[in-house]
Protein backbone atom coordinates (compact mmCIF):
# COMPACT_ATOMS: atom_id res chain seq x y z
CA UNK A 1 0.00 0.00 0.00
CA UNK A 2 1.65 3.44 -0.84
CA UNK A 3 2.32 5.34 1.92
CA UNK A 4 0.55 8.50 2.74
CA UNK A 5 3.83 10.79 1.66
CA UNK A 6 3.32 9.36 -1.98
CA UNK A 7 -0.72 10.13 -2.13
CA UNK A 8 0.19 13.70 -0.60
CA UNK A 9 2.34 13.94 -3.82
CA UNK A 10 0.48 12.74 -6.95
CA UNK A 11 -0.44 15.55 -9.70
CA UNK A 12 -3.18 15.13 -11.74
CA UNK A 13 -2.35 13.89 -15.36
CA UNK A 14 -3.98 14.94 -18.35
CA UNK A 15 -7.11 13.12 -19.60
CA UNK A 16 -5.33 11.78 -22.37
CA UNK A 17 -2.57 10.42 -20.70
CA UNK A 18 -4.89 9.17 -17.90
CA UNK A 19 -6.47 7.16 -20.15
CA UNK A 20 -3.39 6.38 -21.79
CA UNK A 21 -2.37 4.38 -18.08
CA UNK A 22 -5.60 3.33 -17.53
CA UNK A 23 -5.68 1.65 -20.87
CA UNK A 24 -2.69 0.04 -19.91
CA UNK A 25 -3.37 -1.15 -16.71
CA UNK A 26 -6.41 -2.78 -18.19
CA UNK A 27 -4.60 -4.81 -20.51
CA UNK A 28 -2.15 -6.00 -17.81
CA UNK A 29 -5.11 -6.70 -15.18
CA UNK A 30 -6.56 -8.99 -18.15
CA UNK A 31 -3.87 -10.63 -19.09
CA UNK A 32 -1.96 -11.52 -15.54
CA UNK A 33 -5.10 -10.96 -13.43
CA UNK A 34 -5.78 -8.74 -10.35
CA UNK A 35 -3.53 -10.82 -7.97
CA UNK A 36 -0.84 -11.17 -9.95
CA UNK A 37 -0.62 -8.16 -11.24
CA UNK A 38 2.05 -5.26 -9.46
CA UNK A 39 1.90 -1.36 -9.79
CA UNK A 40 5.81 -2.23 -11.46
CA UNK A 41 4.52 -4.28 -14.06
CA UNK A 42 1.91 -1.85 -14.67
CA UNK A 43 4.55 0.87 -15.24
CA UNK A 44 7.10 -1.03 -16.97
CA UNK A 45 4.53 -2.06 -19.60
CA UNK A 46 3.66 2.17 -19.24
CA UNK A 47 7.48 2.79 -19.97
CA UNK A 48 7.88 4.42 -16.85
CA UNK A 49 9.44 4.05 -13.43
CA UNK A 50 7.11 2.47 -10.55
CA UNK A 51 7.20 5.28 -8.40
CA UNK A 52 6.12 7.95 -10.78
CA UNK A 53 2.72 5.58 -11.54
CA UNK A 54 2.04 6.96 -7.83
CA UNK A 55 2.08 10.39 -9.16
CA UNK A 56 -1.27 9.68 -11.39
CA UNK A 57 -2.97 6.91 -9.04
CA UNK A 58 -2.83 6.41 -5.49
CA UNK A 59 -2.96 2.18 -5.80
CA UNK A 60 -3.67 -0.05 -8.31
CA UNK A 61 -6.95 -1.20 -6.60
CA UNK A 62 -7.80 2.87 -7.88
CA UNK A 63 -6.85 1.70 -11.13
CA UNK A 64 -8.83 -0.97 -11.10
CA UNK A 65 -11.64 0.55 -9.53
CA UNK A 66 -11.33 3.58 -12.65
CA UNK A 67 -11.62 0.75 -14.91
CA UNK A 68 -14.46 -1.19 -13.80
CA UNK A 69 -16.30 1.62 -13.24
CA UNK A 70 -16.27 3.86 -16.17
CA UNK A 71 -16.78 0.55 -18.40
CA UNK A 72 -20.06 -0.09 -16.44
CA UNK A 73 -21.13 3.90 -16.57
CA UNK A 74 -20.81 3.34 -20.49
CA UNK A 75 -22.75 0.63 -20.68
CA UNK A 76 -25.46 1.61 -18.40
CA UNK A 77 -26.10 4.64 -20.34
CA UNK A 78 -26.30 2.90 -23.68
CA UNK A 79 -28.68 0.43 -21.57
CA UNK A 80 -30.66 2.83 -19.85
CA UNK A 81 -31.35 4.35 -23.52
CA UNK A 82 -32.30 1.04 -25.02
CA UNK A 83 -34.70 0.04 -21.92
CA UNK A 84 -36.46 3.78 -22.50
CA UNK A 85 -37.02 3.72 -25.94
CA UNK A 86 -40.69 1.34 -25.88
CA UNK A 87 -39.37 -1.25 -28.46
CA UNK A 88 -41.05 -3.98 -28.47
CA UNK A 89 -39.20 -7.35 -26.54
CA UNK A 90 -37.06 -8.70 -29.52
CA UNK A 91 -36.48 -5.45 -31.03
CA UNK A 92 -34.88 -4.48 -26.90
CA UNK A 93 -33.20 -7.87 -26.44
CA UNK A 94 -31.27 -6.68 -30.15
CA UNK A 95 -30.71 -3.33 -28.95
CA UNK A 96 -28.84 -5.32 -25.84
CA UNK A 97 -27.34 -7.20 -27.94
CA UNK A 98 -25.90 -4.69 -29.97
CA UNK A 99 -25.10 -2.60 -27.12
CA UNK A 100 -23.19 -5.42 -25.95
CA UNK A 101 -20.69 -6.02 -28.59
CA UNK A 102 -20.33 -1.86 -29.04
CA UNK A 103 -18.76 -1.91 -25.43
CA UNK A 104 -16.79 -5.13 -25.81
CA UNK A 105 -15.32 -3.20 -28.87
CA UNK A 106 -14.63 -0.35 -26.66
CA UNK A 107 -13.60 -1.52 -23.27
CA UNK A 108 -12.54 -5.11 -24.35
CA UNK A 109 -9.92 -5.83 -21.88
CA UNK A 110 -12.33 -4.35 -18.47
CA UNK A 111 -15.20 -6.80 -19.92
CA UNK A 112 -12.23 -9.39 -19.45
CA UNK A 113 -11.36 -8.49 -15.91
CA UNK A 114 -15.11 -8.26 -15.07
CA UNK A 115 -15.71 -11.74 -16.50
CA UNK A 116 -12.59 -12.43 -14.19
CA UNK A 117 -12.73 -10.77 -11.09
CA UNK A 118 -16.20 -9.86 -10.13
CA UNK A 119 -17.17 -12.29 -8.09
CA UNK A 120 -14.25 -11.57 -5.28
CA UNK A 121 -13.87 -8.28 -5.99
CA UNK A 122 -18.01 -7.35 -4.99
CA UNK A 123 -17.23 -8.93 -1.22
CA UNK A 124 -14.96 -5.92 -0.75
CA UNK A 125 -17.03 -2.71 -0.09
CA UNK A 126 -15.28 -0.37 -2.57
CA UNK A 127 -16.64 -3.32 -5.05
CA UNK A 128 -19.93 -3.71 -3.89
CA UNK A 129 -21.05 -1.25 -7.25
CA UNK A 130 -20.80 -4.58 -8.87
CA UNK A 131 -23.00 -6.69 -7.24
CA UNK A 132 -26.03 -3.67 -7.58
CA UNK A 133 -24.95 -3.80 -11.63
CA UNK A 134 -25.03 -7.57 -12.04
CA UNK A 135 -29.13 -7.59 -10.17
CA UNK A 136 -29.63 -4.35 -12.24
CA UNK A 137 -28.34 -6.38 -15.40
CA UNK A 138 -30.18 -9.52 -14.80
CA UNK A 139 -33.28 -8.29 -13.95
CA UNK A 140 -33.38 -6.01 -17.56
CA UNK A 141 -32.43 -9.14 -19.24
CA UNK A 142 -34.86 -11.31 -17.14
CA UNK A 143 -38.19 -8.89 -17.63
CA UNK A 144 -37.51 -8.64 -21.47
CA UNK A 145 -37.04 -12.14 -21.90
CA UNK A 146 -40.99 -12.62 -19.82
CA UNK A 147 -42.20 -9.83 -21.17
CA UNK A 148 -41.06 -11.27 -24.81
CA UNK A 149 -43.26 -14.69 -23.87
CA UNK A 150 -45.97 -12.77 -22.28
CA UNK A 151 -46.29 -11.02 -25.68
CA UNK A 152 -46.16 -14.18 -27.55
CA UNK A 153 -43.02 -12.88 -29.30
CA UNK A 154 -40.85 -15.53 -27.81
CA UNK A 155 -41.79 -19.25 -27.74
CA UNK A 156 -44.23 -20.04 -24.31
CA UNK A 157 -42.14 -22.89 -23.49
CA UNK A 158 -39.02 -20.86 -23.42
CA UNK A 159 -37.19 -21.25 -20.04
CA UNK A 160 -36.50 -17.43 -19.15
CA UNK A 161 -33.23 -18.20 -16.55
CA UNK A 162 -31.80 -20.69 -18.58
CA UNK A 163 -32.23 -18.13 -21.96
CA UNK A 164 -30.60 -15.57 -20.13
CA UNK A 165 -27.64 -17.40 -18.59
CA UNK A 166 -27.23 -18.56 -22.33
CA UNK A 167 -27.08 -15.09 -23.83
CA UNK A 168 -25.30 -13.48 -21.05
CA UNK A 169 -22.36 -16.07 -21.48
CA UNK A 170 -22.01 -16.25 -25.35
CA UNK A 171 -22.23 -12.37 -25.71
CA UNK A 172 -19.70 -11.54 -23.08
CA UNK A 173 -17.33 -14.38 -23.42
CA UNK A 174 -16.61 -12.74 -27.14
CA UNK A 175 -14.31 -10.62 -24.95
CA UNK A 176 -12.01 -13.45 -25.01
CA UNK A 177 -11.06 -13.51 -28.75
CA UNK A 178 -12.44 -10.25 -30.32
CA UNK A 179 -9.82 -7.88 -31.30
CA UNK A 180 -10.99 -3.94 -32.60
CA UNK A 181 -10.50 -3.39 -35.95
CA UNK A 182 -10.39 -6.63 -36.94
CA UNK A 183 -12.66 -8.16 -39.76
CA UNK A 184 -16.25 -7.41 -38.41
CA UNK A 185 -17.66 -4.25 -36.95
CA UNK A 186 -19.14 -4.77 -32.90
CA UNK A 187 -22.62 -4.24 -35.25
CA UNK A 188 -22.21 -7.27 -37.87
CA UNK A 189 -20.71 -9.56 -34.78
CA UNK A 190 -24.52 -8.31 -33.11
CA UNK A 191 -26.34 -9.11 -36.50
CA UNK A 192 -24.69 -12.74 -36.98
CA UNK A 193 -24.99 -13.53 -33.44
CA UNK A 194 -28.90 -12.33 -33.01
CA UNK A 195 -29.57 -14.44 -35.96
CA UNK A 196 -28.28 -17.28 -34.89
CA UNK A 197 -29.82 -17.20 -31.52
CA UNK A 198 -33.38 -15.86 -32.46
CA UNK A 199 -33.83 -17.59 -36.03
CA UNK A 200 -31.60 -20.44 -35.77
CA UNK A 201 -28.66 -21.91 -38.11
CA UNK A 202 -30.34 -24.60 -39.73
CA UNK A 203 -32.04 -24.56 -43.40
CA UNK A 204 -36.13 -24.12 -42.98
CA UNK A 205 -38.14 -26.56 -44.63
């Protein structure tokens, strides 16, 4: 833990660079985990000295808190838009959908370290943000989903939790191999997917 003398000194960086470190950090969280991961591998990757890090952040759990938490305000706004507009159940769980990929494409590597480290990380109260997003996030998915069968739009036999543990999975796990800029745009990785899940992959006949 840095000691008080180093929090007493830290200047506040420029929003570019911030973002520059935070980026950073995020990729090194991801790839080593939370644990494993030191404020000196943070700033070697950073090309920078260990001690200066503690100019911009006070700890890496700050970091990491940064992180999680500005990925999680992006997402809830696009959410919060999508839930507001009155679409109808499939057109909101596409909108989701959609949504989804747009911030994998954006935050990829916090996705990755939410995937990784949410469960411990809620038990500690600076966390606890986490655990009011996940019941926030399931129970959007979960009322769509009824509201979708209620409706008739999705199939009455349709088993709402297990649907939604499905979805949430597949979507989110993309963190794991998608790469920005690659081939497909966050939008036709939504269209494919969505069309697999809601009309199937097989031939009609």
């Amino acid at each position: 833990m840095p000691t008080n003398s180093k929090k007493k000194t830290q200047v506040t960086a420029s929003p570019a660079r911030r973002r520059e470190l935070l980026d950073t950090a995020a990729e090194v969280f991801a790839a080593q985990g939370y644990n494993a991961t030191t404020v000196r591998k943070i700033a070697d990757r950073a090309g920078m000295l260990a001690g200066s890090l503690y100019y911009h952040f006070d700890s890496k759990e700050s970091m990491l808190d940064e992180i999680l938490s500005a990925f999680l305000d992006e997402l809830w706004q696009g959410y919060d838009a999508v839930l507001a507009a009155g679409l109808g159940p499939r057109e909101t769980i596409e909108a989701l959908v959609t949504e989804s990929f747009r911030e994998i494409d954006r935050h990829r590597a916090a996705v990755a370290i939410y995937q990784k480290e949410s469960r411990h990380l809620a038990a500690q109260p600076r966390f606890h943000y986490l655990t009011d997003s996940q019941q926030k996030f399931e129970k959007a998915w979960l009322g769509t989903l009824e509201r979708g069968v209620s409706d008739q739009v999705f199939r009455p036999d349709l088993d709402i939790r297990l649907t939604y543990r499905f979805v949430r999975d597949t979507v989110w796990v993309a963190a794991s191999w998608y790469r920005p800029g690659g081939q497909h745009s966050p939008e036709e990785i939504a269209r494919q997917y969505l069309s697999m899940v809601l009309d199937g992959i097989a031939v009609r006949t």
